[in-house]
PDB file of N, CA and C in Angstrom:
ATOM      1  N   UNK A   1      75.362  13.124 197.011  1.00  0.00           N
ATOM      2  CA  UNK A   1      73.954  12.814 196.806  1.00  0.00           C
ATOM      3  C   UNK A   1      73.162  14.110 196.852  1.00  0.00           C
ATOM      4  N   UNK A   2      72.076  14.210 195.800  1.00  0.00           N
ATOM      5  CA  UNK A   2      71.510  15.684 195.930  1.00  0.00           C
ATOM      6  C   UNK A   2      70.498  15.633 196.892  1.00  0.00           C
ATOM      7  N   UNK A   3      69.875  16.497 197.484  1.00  0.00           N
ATOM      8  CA  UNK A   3      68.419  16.318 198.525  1.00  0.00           C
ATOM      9  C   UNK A   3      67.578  15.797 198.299  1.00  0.00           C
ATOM     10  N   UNK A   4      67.544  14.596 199.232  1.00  0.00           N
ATOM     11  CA  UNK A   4      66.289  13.985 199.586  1.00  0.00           C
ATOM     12  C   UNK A   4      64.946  14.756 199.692  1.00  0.00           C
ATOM     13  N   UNK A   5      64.209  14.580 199.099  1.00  0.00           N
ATOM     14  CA  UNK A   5      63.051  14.978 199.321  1.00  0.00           C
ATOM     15  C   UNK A   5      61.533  14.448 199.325  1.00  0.00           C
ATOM     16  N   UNK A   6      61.166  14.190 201.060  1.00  0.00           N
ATOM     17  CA  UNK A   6      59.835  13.758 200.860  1.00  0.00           C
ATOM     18  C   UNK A   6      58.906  14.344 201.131  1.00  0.00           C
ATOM     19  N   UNK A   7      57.688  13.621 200.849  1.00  0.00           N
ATOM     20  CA  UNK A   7      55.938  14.437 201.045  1.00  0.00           C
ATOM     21  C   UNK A   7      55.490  13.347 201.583  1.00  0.00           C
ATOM     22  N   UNK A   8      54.952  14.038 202.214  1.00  0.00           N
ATOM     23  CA  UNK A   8      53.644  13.176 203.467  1.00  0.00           C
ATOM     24  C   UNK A   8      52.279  13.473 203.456  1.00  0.00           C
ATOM     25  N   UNK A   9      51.967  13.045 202.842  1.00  0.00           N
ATOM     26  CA  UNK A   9      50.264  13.290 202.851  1.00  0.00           C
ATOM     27  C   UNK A   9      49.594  12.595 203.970  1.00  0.00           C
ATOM     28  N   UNK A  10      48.810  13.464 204.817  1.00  0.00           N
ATOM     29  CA  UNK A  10      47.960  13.193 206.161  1.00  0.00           C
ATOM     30  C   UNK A  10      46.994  13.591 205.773  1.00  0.00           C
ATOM     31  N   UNK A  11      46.230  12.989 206.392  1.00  0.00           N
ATOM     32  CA  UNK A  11      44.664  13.218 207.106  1.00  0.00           C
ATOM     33  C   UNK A  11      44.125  13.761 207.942  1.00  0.00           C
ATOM     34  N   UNK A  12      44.682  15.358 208.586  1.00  0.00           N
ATOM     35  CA  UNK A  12      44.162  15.953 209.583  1.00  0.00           C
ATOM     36  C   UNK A  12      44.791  15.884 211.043  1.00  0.00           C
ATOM     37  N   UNK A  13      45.027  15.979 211.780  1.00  0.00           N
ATOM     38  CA  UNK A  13      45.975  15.850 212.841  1.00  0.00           C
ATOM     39  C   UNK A  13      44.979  14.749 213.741  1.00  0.00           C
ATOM     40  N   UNK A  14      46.024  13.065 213.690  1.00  0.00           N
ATOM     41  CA  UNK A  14      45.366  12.267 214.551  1.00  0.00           C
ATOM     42  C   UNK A  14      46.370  11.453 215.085  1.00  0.00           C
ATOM     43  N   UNK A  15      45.996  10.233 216.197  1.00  0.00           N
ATOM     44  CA  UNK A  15      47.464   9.200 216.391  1.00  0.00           C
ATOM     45  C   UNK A  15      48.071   8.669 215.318  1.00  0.00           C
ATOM     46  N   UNK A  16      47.315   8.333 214.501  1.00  0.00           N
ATOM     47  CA  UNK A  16      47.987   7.897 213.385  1.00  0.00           C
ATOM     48  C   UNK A  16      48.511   8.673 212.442  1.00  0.00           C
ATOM     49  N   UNK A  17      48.551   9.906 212.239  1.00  0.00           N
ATOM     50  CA  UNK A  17      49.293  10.770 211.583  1.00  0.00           C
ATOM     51  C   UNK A  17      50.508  11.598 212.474  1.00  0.00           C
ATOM     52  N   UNK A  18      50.504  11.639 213.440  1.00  0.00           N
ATOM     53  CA  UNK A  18      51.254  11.832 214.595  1.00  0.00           C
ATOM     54  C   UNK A  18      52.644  10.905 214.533  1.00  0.00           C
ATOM     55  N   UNK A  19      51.711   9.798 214.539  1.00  0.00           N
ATOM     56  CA  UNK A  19      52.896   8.748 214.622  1.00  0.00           C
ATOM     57  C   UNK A  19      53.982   8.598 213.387  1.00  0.00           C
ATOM     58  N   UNK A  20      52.853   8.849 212.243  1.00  0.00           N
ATOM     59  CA  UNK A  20      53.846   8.467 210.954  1.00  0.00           C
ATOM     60  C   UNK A  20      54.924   9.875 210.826  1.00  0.00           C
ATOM     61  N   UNK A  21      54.642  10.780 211.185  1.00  0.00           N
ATOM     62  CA  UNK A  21      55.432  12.288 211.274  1.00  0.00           C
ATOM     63  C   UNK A  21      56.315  11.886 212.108  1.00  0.00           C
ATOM     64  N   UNK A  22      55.769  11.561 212.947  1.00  0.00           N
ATOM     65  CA  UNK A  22      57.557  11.626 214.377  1.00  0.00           C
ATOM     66  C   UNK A  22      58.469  10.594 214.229  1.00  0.00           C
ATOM     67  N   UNK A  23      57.754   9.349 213.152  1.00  0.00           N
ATOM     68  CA  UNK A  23      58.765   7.911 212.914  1.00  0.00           C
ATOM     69  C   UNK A  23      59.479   8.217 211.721  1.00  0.00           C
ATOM     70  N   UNK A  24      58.709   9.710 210.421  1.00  0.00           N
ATOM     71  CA  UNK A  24      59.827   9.888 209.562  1.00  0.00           C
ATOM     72  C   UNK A  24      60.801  11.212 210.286  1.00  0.00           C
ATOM     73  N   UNK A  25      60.175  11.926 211.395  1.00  0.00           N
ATOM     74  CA  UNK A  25      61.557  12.859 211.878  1.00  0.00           C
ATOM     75  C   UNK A  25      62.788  12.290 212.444  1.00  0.00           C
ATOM     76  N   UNK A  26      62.630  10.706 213.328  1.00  0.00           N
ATOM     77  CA  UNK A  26      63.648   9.817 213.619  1.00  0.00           C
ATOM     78  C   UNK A  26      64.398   9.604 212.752  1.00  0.00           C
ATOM     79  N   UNK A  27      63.789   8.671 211.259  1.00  0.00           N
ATOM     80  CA  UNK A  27      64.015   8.457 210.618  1.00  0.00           C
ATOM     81  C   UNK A  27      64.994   9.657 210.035  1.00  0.00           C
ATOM     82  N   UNK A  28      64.911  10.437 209.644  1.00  0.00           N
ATOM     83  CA  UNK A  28      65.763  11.502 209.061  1.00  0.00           C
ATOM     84  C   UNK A  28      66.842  11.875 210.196  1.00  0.00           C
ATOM     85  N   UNK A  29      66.539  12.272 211.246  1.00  0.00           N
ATOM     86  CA  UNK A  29      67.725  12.799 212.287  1.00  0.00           C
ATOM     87  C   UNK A  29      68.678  11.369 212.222  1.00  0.00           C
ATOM     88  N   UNK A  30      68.210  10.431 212.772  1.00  0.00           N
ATOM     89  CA  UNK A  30      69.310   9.121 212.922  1.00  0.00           C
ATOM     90  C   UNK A  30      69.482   8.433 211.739  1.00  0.00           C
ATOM     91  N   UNK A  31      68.685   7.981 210.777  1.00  0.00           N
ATOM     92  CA  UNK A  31      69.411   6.650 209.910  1.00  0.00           C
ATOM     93  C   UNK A  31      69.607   7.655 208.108  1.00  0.00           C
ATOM     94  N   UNK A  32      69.297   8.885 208.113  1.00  0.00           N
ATOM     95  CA  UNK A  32      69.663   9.518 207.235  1.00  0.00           C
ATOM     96  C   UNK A  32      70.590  10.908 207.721  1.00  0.00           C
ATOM     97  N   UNK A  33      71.143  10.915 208.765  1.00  0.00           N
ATOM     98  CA  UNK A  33      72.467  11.573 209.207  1.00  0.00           C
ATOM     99  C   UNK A  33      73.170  11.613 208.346  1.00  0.00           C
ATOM    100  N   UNK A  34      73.639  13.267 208.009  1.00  0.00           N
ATOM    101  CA  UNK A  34      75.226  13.483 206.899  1.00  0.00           C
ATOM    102  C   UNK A  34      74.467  13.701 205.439  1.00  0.00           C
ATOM    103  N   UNK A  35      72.874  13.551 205.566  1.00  0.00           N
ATOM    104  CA  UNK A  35      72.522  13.574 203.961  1.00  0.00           C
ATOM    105  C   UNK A  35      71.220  14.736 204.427  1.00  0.00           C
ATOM    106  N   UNK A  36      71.603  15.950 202.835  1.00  0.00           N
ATOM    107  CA  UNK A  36      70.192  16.858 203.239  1.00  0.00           C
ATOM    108  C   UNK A  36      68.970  16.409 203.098  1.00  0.00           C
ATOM    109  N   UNK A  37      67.802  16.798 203.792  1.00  0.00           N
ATOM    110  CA  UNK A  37      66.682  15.720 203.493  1.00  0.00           C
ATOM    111  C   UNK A  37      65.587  17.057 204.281  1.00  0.00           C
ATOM    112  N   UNK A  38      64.838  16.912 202.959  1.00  0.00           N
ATOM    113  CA  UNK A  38      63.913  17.640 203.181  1.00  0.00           C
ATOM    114  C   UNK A  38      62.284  16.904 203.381  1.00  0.00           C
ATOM    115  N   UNK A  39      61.384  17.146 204.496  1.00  0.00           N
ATOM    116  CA  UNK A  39      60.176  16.795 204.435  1.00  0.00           C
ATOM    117  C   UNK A  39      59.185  17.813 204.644  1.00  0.00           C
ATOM    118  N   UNK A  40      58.331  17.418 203.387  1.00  0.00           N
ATOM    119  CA  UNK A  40      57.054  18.418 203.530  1.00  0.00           C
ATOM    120  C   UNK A  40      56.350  17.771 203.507  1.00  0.00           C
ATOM    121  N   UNK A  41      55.307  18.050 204.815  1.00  0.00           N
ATOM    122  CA  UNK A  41      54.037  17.723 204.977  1.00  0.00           C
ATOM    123  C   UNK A  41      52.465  18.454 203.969  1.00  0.00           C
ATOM    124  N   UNK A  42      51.822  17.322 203.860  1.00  0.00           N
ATOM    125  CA  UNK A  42      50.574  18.154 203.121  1.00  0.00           C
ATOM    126  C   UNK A  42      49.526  17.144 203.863  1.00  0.00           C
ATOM    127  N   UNK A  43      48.491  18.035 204.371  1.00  0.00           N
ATOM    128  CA  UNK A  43      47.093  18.048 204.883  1.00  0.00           C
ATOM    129  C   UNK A  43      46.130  17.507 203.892  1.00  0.00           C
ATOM    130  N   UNK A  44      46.262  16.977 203.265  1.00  0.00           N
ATOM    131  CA  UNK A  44      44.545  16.914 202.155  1.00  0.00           C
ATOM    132  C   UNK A  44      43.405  17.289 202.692  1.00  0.00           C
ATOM    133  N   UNK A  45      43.408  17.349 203.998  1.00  0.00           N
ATOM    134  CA  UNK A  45      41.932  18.134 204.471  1.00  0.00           C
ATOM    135  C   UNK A  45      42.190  19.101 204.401  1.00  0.00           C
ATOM    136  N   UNK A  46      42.763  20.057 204.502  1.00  0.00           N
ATOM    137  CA  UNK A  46      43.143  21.262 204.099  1.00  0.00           C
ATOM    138  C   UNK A  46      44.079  21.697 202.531  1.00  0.00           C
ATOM    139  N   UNK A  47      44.668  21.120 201.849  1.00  0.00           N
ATOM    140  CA  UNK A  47      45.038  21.325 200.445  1.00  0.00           C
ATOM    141  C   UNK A  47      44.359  19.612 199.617  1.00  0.00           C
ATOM    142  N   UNK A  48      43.063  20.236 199.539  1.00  0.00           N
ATOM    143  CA  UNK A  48      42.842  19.136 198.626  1.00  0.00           C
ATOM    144  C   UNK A  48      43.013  18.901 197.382  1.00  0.00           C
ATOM    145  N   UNK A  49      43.479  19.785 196.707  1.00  0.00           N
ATOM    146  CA  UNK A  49      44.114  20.087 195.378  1.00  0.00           C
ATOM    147  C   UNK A  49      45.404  19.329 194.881  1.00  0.00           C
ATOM    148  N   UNK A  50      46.179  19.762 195.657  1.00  0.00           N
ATOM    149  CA  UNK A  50      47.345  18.932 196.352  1.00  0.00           C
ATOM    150  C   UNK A  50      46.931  17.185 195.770  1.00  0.00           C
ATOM    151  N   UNK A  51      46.564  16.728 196.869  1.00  0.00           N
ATOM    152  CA  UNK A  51      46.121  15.335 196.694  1.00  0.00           C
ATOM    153  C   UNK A  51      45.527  14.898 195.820  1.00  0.00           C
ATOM    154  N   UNK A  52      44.507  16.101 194.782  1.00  0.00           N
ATOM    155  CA  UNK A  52      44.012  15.085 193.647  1.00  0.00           C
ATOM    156  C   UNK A  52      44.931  15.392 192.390  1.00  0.00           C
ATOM    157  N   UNK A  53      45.858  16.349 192.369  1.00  0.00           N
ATOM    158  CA  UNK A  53      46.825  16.347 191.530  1.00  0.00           C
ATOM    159  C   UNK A  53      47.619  15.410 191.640  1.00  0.00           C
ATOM    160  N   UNK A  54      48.023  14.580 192.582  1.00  0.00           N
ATOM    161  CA  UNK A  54      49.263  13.770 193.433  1.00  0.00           C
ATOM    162  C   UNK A  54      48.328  12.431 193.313  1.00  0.00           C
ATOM    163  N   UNK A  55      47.735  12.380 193.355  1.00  0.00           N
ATOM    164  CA  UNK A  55      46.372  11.508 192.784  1.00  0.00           C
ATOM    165  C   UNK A  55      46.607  10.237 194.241  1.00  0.00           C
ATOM    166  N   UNK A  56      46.475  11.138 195.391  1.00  0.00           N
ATOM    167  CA  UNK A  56      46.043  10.902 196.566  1.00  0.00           C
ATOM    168  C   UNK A  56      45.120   9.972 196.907  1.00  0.00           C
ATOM    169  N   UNK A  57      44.714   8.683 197.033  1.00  0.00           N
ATOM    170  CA  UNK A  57      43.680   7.986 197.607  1.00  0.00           C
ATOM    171  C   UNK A  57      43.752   7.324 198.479  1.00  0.00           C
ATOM    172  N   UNK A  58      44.811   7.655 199.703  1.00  0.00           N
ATOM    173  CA  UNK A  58      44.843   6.696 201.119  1.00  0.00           C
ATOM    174  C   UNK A  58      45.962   7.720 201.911  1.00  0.00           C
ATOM    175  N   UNK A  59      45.478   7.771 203.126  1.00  0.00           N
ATOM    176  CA  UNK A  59      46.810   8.181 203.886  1.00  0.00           C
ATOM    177  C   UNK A  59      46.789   7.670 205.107  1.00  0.00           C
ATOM    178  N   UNK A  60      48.040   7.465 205.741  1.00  0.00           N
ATOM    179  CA  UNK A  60      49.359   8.347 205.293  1.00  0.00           C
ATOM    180  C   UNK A  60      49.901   7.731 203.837  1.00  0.00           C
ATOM    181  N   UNK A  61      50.222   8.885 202.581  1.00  0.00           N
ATOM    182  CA  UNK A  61      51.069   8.093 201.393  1.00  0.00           C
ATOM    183  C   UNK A  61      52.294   8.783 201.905  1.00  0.00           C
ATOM    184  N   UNK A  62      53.492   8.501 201.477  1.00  0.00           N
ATOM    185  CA  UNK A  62      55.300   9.143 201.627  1.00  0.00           C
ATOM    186  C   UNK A  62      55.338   8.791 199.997  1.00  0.00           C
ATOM    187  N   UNK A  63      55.430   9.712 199.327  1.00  0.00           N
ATOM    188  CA  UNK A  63      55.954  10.263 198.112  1.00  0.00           C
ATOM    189  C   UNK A  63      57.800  10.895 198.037  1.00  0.00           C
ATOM    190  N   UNK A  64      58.647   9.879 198.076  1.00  0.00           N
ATOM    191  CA  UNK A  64      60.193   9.984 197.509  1.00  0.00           C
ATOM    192  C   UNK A  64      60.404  11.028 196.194  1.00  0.00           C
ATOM    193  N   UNK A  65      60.550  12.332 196.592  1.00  0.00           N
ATOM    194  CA  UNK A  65      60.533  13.105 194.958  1.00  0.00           C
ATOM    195  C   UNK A  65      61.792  12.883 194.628  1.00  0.00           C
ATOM    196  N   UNK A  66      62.651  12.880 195.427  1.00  0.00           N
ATOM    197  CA  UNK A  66      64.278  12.742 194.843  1.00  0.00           C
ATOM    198  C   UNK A  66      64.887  12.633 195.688  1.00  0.00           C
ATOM    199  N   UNK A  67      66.098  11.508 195.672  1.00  0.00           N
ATOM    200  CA  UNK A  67      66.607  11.289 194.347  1.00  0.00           C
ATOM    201  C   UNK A  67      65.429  10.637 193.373  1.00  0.00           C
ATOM    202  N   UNK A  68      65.881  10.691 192.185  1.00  0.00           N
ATOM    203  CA  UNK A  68      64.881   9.551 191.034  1.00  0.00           C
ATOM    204  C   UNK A  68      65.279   7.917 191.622  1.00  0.00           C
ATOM    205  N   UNK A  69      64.899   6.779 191.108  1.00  0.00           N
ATOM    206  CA  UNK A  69      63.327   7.198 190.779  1.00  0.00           C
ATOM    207  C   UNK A  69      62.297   7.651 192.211  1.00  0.00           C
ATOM    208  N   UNK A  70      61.208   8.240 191.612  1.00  0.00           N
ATOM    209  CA  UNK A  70      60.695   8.814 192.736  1.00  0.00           C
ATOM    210  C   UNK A  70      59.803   7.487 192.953  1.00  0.00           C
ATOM    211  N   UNK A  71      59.486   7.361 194.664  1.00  0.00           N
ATOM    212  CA  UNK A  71      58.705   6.122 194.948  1.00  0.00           C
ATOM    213  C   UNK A  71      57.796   6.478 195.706  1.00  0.00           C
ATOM    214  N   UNK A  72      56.580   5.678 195.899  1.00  0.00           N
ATOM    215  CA  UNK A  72      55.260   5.732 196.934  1.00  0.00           C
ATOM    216  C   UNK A  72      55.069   4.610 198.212  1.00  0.00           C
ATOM    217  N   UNK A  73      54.829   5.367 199.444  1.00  0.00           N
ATOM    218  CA  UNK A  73      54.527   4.159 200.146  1.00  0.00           C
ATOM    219  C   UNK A  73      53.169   5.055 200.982  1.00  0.00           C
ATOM    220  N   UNK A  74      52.458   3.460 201.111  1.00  0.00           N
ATOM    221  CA  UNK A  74      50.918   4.030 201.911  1.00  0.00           C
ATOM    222  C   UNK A  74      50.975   3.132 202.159  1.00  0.00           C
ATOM    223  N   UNK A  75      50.553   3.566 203.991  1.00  0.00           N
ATOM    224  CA  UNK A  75      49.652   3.317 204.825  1.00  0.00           C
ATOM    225  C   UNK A  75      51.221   3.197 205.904  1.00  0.00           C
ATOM    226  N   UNK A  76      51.031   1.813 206.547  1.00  0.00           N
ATOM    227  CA  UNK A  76      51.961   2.362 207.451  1.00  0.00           C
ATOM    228  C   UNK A  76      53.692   2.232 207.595  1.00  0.00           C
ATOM    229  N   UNK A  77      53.897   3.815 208.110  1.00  0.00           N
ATOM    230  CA  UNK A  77      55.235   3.910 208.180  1.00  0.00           C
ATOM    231  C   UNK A  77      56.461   3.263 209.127  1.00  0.00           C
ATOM    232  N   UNK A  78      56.062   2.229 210.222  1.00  0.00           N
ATOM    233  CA  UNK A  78      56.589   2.267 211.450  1.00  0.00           C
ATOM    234  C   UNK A  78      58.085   1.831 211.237  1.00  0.00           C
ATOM    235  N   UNK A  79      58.362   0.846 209.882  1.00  0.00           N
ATOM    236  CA  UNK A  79      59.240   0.254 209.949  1.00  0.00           C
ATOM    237  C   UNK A  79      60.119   1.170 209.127  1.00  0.00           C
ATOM    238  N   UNK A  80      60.922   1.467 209.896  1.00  0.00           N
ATOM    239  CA  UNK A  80      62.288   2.727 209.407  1.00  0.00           C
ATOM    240  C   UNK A  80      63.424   1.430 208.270  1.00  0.00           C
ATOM    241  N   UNK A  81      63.820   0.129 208.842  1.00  0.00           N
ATOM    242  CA  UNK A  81      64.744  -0.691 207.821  1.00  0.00           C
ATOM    243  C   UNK A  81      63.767  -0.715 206.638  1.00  0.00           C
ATOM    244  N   UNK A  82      62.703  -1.053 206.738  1.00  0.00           N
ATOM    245  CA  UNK A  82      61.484  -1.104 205.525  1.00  0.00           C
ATOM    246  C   UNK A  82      61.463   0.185 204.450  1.00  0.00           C
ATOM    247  N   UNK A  83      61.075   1.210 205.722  1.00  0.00           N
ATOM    248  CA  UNK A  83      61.160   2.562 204.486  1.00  0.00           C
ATOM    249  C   UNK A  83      62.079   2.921 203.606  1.00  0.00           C
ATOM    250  N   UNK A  84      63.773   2.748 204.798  1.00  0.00           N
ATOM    251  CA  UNK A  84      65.122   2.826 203.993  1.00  0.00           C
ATOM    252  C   UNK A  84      64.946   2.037 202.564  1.00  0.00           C
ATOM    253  N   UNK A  85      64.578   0.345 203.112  1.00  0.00           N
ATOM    254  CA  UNK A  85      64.835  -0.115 201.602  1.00  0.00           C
ATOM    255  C   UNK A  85      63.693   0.064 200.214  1.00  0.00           C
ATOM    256  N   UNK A  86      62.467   0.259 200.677  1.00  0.00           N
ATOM    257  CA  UNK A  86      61.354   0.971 200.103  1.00  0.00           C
ATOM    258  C   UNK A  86      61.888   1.765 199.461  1.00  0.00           C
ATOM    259  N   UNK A  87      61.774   3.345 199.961  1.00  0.00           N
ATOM    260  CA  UNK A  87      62.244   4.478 199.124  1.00  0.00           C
ATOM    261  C   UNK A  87      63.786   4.089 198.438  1.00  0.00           C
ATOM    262  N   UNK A  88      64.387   3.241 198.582  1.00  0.00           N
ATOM    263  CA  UNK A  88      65.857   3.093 197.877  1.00  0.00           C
ATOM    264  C   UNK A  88      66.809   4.001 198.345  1.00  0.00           C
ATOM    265  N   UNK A  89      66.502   4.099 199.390  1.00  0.00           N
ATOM    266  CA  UNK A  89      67.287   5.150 200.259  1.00  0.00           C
ATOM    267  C   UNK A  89      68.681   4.394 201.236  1.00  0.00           C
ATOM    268  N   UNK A  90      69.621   4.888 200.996  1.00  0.00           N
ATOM    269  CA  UNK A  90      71.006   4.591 201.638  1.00  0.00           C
ATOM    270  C   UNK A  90      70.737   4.803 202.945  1.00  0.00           C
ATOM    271  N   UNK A  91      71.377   3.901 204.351  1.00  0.00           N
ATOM    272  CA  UNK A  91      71.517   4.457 205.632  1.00  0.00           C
ATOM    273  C   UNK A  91      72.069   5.467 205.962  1.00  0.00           C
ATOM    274  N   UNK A  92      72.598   5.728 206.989  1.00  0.00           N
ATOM    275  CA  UNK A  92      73.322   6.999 207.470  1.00  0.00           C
ATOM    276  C   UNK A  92      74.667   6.226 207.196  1.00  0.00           C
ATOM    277  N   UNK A  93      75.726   7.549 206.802  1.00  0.00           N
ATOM    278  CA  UNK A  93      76.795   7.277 206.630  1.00  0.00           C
ATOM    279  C   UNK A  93      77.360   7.405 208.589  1.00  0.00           C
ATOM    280  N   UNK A  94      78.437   6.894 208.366  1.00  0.00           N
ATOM    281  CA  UNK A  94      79.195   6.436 209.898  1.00  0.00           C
ATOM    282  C   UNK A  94      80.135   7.014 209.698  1.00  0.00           C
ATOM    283  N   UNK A  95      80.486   7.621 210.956  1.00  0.00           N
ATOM    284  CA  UNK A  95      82.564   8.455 211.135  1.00  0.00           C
ATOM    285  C   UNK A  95      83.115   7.233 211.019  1.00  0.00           C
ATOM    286  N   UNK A  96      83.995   7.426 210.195  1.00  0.00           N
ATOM    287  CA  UNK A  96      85.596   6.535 210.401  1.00  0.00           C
ATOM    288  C   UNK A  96      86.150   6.658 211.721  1.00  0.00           C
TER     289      UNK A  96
END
């Protein structure tokens, strides 16, 4: 599988952007284990360019760039089985 790669568009550092960051770093350390996975964060209060190119109108959005197809989810992240099947994303693979 080639690298995962997501974007997180926030709103400035708050609980609710806090939260959605540390539920996709779980998310990546435990239920995407064994697969590379890259996340970049973007600020729209600070790169607002960013967001109106990305055509940004709610956050938190999670933008799936790859694998294809690429997918969107906004607003909230909490549910990790949700996001897996959302983004079309495989679990963590398991040792034999």
């Amino acid at each position: 599988m080639s690298t995962i790669v997501l974007q997180l568009f926030i709103a400035g550092r708050t609980p609710r952007t806090e939260h959605a960051i540390a539920t996709l770093q779980v998310l990546i350390v435990e239920r995407l284990a064994g697969y590379p996975c890259e996340l970049v964060i973007v600020d729209v209060l600070t790169d607002p360019q960013q967001a109106e190119e990305r055509q940004i109108f709610a956050t938190p959005t999670l933008i799936k760039e790859s694998p294809l197809p690429q997918r969107r989810i906004i607003g909230d992240l909490a549910d990790a089985d949700g996001l897996l099947t959302a983004l079309g994303l495989p679990p963590a693979r398991l040792p034999s």
